[in-house]
PDB file of N, CA and C in Angstrom:
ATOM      1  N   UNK A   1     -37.850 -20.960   5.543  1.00  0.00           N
ATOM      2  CA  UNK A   1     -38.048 -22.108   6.390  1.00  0.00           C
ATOM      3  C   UNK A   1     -39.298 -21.903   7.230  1.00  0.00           C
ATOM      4  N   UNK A   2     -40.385 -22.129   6.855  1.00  0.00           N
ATOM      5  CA  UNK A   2     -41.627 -22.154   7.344  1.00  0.00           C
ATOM      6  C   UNK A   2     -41.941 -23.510   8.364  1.00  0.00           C
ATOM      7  N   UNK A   3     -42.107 -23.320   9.304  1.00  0.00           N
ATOM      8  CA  UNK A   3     -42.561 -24.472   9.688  1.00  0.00           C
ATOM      9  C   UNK A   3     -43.038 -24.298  11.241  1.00  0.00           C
ATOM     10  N   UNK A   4     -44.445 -24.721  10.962  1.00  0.00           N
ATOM     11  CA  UNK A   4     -45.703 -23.854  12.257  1.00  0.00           C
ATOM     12  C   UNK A   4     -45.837 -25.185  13.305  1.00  0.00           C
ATOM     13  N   UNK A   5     -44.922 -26.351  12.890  1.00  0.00           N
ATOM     14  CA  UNK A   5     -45.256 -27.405  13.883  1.00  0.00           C
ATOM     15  C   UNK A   5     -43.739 -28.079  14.027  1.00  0.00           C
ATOM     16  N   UNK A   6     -43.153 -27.489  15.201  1.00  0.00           N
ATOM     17  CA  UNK A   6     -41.495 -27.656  15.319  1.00  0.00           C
ATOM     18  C   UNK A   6     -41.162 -27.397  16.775  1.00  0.00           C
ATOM     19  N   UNK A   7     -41.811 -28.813  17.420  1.00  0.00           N
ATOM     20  CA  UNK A   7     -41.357 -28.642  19.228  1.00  0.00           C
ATOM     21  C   UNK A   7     -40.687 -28.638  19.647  1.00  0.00           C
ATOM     22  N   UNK A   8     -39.144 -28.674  19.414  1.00  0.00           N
ATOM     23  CA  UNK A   8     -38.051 -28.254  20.104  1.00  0.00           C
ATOM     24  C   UNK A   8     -38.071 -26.756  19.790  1.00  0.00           C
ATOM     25  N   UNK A   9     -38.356 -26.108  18.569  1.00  0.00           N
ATOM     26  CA  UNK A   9     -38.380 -24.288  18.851  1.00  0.00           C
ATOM     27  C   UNK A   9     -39.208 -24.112  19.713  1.00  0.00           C
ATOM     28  N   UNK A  10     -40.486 -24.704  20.003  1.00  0.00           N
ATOM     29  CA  UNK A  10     -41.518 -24.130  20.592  1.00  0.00           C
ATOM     30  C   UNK A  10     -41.122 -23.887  22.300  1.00  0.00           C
ATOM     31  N   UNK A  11     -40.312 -25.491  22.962  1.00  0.00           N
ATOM     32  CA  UNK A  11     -39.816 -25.380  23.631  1.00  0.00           C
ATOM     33  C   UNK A  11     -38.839 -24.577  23.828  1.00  0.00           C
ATOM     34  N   UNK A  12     -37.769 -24.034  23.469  1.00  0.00           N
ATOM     35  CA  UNK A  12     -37.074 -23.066  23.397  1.00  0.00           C
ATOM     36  C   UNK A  12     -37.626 -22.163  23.649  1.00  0.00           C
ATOM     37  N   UNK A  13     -38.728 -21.470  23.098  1.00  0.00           N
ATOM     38  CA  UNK A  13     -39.293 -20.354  22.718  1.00  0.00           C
ATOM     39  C   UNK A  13     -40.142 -20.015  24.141  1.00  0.00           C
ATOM     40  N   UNK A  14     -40.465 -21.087  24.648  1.00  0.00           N
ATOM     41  CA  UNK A  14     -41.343 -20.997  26.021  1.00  0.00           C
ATOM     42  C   UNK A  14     -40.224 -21.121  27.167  1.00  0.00           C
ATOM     43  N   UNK A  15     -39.244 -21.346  27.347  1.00  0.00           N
ATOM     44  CA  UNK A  15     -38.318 -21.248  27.986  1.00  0.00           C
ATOM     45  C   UNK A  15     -37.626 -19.976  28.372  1.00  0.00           C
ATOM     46  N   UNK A  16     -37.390 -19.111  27.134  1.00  0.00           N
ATOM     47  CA  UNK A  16     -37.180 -18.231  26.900  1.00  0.00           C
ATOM     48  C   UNK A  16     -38.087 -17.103  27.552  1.00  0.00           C
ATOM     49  N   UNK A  17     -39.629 -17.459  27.331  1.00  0.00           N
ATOM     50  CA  UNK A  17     -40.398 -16.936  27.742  1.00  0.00           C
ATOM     51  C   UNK A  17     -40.824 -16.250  29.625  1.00  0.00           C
ATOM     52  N   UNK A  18     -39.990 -17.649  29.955  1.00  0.00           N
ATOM     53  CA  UNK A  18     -40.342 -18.380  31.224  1.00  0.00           C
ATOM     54  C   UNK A  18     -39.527 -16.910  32.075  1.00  0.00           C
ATOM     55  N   UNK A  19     -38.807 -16.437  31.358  1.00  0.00           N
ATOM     56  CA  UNK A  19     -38.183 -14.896  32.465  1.00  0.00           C
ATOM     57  C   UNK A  19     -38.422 -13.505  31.805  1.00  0.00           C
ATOM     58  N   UNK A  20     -39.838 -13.736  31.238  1.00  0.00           N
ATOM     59  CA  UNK A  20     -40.803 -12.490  30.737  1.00  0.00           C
ATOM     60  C   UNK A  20     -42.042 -12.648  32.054  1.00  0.00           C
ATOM     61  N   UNK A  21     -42.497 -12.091  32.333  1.00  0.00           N
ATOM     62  CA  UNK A  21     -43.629 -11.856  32.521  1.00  0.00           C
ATOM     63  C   UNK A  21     -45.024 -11.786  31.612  1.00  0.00           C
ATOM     64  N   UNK A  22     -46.112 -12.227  31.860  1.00  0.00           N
ATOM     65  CA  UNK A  22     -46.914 -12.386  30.623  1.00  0.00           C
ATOM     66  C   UNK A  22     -47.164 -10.727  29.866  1.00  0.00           C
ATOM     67  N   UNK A  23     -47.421  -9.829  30.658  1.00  0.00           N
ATOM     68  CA  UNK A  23     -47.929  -8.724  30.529  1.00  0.00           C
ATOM     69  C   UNK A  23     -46.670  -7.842  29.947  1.00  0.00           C
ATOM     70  N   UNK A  24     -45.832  -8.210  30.539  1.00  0.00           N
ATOM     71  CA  UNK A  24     -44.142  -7.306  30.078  1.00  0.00           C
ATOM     72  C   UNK A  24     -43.817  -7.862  28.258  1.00  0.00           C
ATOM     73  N   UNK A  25     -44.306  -9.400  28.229  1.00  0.00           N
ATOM     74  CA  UNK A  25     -44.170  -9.620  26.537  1.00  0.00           C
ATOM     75  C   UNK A  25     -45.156  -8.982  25.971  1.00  0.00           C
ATOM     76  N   UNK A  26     -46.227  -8.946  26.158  1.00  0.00           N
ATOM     77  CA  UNK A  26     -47.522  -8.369  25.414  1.00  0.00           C
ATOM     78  C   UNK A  26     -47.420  -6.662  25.577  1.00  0.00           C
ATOM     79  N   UNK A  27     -46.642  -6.099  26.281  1.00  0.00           N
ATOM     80  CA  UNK A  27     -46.276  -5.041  25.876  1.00  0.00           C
ATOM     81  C   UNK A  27     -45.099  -4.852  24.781  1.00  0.00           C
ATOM     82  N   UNK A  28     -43.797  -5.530  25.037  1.00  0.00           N
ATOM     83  CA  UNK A  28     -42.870  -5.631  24.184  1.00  0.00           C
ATOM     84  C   UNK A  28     -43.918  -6.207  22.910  1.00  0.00           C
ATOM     85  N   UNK A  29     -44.606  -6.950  22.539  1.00  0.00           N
ATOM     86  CA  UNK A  29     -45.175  -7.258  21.036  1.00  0.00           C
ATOM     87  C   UNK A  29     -45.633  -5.846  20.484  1.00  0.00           C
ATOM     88  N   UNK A  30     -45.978  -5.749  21.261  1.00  0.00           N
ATOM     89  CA  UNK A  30     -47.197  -4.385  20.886  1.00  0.00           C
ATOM     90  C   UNK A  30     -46.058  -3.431  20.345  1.00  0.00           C
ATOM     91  N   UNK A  31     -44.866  -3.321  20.849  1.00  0.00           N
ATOM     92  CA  UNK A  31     -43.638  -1.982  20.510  1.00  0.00           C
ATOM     93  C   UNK A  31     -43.571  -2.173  19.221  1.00  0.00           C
ATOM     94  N   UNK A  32     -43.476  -4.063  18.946  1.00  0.00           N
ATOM     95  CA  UNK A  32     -42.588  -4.579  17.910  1.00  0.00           C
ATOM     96  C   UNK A  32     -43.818  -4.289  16.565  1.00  0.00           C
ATOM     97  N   UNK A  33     -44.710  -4.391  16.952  1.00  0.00           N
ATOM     98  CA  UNK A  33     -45.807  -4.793  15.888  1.00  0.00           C
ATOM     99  C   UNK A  33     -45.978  -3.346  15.738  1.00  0.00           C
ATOM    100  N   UNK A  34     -46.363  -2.176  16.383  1.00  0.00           N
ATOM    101  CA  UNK A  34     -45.952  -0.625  16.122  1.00  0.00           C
ATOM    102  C   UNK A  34     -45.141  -0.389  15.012  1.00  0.00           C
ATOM    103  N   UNK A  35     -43.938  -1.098  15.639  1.00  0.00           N
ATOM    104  CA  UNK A  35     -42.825  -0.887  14.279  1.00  0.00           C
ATOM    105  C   UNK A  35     -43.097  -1.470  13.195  1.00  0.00           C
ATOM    106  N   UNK A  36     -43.397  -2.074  13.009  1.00  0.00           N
ATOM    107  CA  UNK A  36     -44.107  -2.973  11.677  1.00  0.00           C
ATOM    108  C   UNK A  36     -45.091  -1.966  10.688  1.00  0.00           C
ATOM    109  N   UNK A  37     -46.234  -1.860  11.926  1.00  0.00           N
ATOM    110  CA  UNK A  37     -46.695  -1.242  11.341  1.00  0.00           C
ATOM    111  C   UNK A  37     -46.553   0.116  10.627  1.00  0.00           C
ATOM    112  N   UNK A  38     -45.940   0.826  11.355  1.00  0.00           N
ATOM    113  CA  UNK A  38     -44.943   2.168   9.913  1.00  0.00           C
ATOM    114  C   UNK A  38     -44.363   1.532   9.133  1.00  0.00           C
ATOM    115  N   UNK A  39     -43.488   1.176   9.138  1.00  0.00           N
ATOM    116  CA  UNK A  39     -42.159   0.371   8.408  1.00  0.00           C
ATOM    117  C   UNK A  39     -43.108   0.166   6.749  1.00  0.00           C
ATOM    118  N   UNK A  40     -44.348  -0.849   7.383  1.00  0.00           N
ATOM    119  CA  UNK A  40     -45.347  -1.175   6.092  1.00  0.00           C
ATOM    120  C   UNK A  40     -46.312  -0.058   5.769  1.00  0.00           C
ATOM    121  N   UNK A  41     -46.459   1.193   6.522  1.00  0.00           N
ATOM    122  CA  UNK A  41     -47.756   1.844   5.813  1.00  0.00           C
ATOM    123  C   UNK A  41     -47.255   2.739   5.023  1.00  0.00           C
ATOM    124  N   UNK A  42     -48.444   2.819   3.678  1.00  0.00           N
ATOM    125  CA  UNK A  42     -47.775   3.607   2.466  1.00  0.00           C
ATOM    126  C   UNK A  42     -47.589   5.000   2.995  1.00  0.00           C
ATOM    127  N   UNK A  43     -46.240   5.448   2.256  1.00  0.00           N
ATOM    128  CA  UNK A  43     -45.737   6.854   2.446  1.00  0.00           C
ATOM    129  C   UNK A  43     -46.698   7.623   1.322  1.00  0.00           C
ATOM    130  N   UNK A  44     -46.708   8.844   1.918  1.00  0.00           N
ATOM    131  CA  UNK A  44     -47.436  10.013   1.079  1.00  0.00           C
ATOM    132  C   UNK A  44     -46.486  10.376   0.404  1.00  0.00           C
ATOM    133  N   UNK A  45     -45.194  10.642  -0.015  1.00  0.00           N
ATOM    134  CA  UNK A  45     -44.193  11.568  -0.442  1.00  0.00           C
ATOM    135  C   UNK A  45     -43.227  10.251  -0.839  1.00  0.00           C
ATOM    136  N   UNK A  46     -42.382  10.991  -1.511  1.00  0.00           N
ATOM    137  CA  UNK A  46     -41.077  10.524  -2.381  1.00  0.00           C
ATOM    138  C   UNK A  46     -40.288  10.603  -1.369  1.00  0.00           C
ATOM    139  N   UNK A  47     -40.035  11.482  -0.332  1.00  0.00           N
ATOM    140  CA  UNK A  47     -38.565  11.284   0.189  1.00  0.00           C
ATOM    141  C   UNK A  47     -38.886  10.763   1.947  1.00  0.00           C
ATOM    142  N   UNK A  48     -40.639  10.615   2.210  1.00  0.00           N
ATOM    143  CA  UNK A  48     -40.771   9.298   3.489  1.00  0.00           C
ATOM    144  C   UNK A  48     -40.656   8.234   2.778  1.00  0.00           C
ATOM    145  N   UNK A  49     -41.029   7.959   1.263  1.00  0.00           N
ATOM    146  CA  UNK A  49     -40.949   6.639   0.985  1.00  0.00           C
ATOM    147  C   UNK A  49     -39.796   5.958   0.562  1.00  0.00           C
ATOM    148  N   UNK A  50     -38.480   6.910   0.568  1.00  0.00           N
ATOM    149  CA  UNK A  50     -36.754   6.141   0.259  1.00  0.00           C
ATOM    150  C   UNK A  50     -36.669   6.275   2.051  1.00  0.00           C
ATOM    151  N   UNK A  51     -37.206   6.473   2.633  1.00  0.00           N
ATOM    152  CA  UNK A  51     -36.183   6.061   4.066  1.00  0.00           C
ATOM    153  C   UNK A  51     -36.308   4.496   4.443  1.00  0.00           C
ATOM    154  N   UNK A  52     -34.966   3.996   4.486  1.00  0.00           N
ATOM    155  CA  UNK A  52     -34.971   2.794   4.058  1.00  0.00           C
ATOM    156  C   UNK A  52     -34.300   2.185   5.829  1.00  0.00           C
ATOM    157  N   UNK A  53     -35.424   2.302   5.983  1.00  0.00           N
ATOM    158  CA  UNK A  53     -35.448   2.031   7.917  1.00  0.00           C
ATOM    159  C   UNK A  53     -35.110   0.619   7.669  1.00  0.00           C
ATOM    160  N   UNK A  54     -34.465  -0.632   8.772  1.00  0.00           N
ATOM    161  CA  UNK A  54     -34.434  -1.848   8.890  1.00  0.00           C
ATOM    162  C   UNK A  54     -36.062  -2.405   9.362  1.00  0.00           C
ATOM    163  N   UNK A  55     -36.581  -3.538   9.112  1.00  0.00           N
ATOM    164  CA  UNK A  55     -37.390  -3.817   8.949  1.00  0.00           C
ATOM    165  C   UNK A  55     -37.306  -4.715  10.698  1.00  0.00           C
ATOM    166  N   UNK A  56     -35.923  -4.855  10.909  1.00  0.00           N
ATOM    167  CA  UNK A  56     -35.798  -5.871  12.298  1.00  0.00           C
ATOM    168  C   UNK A  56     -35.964  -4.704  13.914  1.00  0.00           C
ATOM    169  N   UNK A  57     -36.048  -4.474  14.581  1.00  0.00           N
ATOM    170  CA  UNK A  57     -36.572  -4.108  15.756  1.00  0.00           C
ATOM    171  C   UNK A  57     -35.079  -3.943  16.764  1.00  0.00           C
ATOM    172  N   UNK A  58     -34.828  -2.731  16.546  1.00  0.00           N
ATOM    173  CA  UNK A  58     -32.873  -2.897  16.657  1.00  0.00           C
ATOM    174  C   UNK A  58     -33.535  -2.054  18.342  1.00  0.00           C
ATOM    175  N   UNK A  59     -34.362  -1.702  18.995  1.00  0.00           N
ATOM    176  CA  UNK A  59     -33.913  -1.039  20.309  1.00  0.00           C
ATOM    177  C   UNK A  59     -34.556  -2.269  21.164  1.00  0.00           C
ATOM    178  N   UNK A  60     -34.872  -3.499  20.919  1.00  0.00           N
ATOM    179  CA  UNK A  60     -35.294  -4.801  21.809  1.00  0.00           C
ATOM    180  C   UNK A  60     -34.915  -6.238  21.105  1.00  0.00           C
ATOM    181  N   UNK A  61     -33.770  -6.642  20.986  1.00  0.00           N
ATOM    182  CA  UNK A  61     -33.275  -7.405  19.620  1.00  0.00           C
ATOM    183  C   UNK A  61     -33.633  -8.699  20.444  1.00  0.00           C
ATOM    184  N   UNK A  62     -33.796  -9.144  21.192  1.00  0.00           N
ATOM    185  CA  UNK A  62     -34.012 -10.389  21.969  1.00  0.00           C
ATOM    186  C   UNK A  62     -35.798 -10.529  21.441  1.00  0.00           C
ATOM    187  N   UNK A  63     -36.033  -8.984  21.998  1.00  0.00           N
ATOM    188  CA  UNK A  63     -37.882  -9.561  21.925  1.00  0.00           C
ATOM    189  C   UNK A  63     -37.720  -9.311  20.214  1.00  0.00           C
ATOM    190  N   UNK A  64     -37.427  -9.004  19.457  1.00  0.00           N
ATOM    191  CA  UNK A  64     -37.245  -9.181  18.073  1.00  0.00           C
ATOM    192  C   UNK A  64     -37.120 -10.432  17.651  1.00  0.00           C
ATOM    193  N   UNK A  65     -36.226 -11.225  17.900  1.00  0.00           N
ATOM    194  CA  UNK A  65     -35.677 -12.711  17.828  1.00  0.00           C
ATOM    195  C   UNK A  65     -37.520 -13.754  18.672  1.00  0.00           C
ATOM    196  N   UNK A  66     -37.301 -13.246  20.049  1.00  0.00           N
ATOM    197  CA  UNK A  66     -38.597 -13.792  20.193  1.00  0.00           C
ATOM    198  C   UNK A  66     -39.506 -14.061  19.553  1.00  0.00           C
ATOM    199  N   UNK A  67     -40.273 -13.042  18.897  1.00  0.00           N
ATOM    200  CA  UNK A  67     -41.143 -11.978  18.428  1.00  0.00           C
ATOM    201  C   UNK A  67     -41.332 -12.818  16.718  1.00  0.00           C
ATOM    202  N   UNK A  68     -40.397 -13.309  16.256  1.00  0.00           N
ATOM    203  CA  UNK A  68     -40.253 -13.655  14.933  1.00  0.00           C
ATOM    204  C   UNK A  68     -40.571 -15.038  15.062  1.00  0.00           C
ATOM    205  N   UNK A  69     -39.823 -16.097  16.389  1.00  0.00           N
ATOM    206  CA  UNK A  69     -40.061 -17.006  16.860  1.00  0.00           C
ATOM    207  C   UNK A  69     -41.281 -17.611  16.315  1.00  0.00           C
ATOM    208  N   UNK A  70     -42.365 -16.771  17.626  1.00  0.00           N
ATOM    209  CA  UNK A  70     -43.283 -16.546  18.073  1.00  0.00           C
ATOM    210  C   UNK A  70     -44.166 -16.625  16.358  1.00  0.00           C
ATOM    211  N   UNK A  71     -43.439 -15.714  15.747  1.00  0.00           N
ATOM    212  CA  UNK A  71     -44.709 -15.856  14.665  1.00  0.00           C
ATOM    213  C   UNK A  71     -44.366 -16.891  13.780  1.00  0.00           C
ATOM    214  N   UNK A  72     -43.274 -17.783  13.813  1.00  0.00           N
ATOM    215  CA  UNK A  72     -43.250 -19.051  12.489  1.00  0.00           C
ATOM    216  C   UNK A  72     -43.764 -20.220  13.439  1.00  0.00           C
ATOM    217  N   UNK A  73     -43.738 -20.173  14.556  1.00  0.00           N
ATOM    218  CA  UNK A  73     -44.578 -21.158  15.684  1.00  0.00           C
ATOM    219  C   UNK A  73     -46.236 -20.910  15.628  1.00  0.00           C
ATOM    220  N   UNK A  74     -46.467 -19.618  15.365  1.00  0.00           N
ATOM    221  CA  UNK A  74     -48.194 -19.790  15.600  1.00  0.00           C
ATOM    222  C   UNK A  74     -48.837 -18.772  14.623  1.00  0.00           C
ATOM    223  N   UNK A  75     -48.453 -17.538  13.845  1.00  0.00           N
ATOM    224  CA  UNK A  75     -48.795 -17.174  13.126  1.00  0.00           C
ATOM    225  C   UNK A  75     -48.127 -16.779  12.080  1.00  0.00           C
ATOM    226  N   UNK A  76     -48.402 -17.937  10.561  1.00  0.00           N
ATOM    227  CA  UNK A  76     -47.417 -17.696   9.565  1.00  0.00           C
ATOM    228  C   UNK A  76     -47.640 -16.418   8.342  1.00  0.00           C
ATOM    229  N   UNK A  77     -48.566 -15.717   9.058  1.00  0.00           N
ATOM    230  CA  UNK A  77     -49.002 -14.149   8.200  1.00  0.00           C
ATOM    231  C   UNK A  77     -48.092 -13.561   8.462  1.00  0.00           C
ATOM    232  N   UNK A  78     -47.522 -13.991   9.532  1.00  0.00           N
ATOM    233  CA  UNK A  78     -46.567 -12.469  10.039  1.00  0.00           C
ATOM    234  C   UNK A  78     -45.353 -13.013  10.124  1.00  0.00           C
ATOM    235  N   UNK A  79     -44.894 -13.905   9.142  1.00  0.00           N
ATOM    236  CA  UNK A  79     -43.733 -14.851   9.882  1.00  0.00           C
ATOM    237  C   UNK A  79     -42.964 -13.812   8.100  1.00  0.00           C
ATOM    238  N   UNK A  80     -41.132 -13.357   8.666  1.00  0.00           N
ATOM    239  CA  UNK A  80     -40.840 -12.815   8.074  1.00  0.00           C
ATOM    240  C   UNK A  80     -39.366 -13.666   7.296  1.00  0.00           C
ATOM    241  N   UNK A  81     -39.473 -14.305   6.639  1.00  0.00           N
ATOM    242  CA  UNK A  81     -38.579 -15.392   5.938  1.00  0.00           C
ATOM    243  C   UNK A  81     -37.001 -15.092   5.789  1.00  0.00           C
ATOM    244  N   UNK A  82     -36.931 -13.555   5.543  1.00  0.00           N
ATOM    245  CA  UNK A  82     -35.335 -12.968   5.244  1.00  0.00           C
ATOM    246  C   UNK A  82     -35.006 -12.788   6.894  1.00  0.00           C
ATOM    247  N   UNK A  83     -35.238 -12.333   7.823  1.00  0.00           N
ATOM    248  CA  UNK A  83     -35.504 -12.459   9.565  1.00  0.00           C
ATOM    249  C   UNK A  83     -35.215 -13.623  10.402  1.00  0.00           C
ATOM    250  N   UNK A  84     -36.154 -14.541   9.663  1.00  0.00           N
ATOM    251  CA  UNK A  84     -36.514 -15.629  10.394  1.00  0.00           C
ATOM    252  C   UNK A  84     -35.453 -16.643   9.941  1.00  0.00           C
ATOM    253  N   UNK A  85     -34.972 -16.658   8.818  1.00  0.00           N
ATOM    254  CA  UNK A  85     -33.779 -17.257   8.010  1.00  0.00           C
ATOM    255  C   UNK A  85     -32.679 -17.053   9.429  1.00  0.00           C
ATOM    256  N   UNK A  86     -32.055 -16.551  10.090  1.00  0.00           N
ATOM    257  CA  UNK A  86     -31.137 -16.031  10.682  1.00  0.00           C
ATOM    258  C   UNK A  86     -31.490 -16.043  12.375  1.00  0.00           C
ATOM    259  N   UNK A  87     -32.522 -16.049  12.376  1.00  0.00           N
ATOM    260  CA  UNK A  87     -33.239 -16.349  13.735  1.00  0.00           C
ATOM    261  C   UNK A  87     -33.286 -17.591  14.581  1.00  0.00           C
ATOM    262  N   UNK A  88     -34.073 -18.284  13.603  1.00  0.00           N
ATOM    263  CA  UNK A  88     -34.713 -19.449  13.688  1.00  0.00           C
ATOM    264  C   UNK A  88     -33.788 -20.742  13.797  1.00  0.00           C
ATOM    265  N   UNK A  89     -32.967 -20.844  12.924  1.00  0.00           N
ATOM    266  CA  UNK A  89     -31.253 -21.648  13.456  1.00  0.00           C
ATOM    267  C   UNK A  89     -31.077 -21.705  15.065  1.00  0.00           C
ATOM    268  N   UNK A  90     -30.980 -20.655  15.294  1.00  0.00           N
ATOM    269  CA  UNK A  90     -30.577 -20.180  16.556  1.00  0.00           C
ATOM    270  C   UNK A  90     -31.319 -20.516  17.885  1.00  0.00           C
ATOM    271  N   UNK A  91     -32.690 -20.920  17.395  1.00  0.00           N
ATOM    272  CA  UNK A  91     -33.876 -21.643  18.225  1.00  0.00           C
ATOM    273  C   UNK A  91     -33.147 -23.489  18.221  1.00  0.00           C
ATOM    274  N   UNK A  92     -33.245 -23.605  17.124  1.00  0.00           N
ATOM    275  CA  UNK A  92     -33.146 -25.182  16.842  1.00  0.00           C
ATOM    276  C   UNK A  92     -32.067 -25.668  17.127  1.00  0.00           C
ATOM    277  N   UNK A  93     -30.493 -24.535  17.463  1.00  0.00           N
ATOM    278  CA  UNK A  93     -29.175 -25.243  17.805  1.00  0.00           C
ATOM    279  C   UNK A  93     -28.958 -25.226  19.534  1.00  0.00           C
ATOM    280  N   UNK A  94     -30.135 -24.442  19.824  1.00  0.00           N
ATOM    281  CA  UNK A  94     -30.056 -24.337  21.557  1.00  0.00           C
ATOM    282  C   UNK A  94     -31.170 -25.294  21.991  1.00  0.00           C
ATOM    283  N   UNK A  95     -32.508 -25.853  20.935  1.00  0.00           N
ATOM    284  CA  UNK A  95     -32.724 -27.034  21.357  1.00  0.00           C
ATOM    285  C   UNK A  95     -32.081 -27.982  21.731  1.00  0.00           C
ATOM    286  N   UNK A  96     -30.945 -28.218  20.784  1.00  0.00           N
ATOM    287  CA  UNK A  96     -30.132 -29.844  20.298  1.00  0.00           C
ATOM    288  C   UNK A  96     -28.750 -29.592  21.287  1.00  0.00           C
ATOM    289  N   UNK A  97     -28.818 -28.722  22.185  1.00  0.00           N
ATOM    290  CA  UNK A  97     -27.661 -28.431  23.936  1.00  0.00           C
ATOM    291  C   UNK A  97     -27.884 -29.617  24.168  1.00  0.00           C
ATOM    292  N   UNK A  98     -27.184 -30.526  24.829  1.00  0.00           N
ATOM    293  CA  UNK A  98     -26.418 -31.514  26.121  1.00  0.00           C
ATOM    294  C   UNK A  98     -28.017 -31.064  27.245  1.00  0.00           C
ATOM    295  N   UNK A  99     -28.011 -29.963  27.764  1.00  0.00           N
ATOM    296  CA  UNK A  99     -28.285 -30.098  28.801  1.00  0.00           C
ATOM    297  C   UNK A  99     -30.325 -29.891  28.570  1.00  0.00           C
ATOM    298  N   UNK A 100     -30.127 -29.717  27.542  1.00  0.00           N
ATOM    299  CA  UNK A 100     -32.161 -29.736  27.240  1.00  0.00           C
ATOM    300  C   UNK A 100     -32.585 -28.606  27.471  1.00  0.00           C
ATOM    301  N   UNK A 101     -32.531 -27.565  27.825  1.00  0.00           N
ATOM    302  CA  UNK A 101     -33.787 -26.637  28.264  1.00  0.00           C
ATOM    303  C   UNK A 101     -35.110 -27.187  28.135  1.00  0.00           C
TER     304      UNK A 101
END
């Protein structure tokens, strides 16, 4: 479910935002995108390359959820479809609340 132009997530997503600090998320990205980046770089060896780590960001699961948000809203290079499948619902059913955020 790709979709880079969807203003009730976006709203959500900035709402959400609204009890981060700018500098406290841009550190949390930076953890998340760290992890990424091992997770994806080629292993030298046979037995770093079966460790079959989760690909989702299990010690900040909120800025994970954010974080995935964040990338099918503005950057779809990094937007992760098996992730975001399970995520992204979860943006769009707390849009469609009674009370709006």
């Amino acid at each position: 479910m790709q979709n880079t132009n969807n203003p009730e997530v976006q709203r959500v997503f900035e709402w959400f935002l609204g009890f981060i600090k700018p500098a406290e998320w841009r550190t949390r990205k930076e953890a998340i995108e760290k992890h990424l980046g091992y997770i994806h770089t080629r292993k030298n060896c046979r037995e770093k390359a079966r460790n079959y780590e989760s690909i989702s960001f299990q010690s900040d699961k909120i800025g994970w959820y954010l974080y995935l948000t964040e990338m099918i809203l503005t950057d779809p290079t990094k937007y992760e479809p098996i992730q975001c499948a399970r995520v992204v619902p979860i943006f769009e059913r707390l849009a469609r609340r009674p009370d709006k955020r």
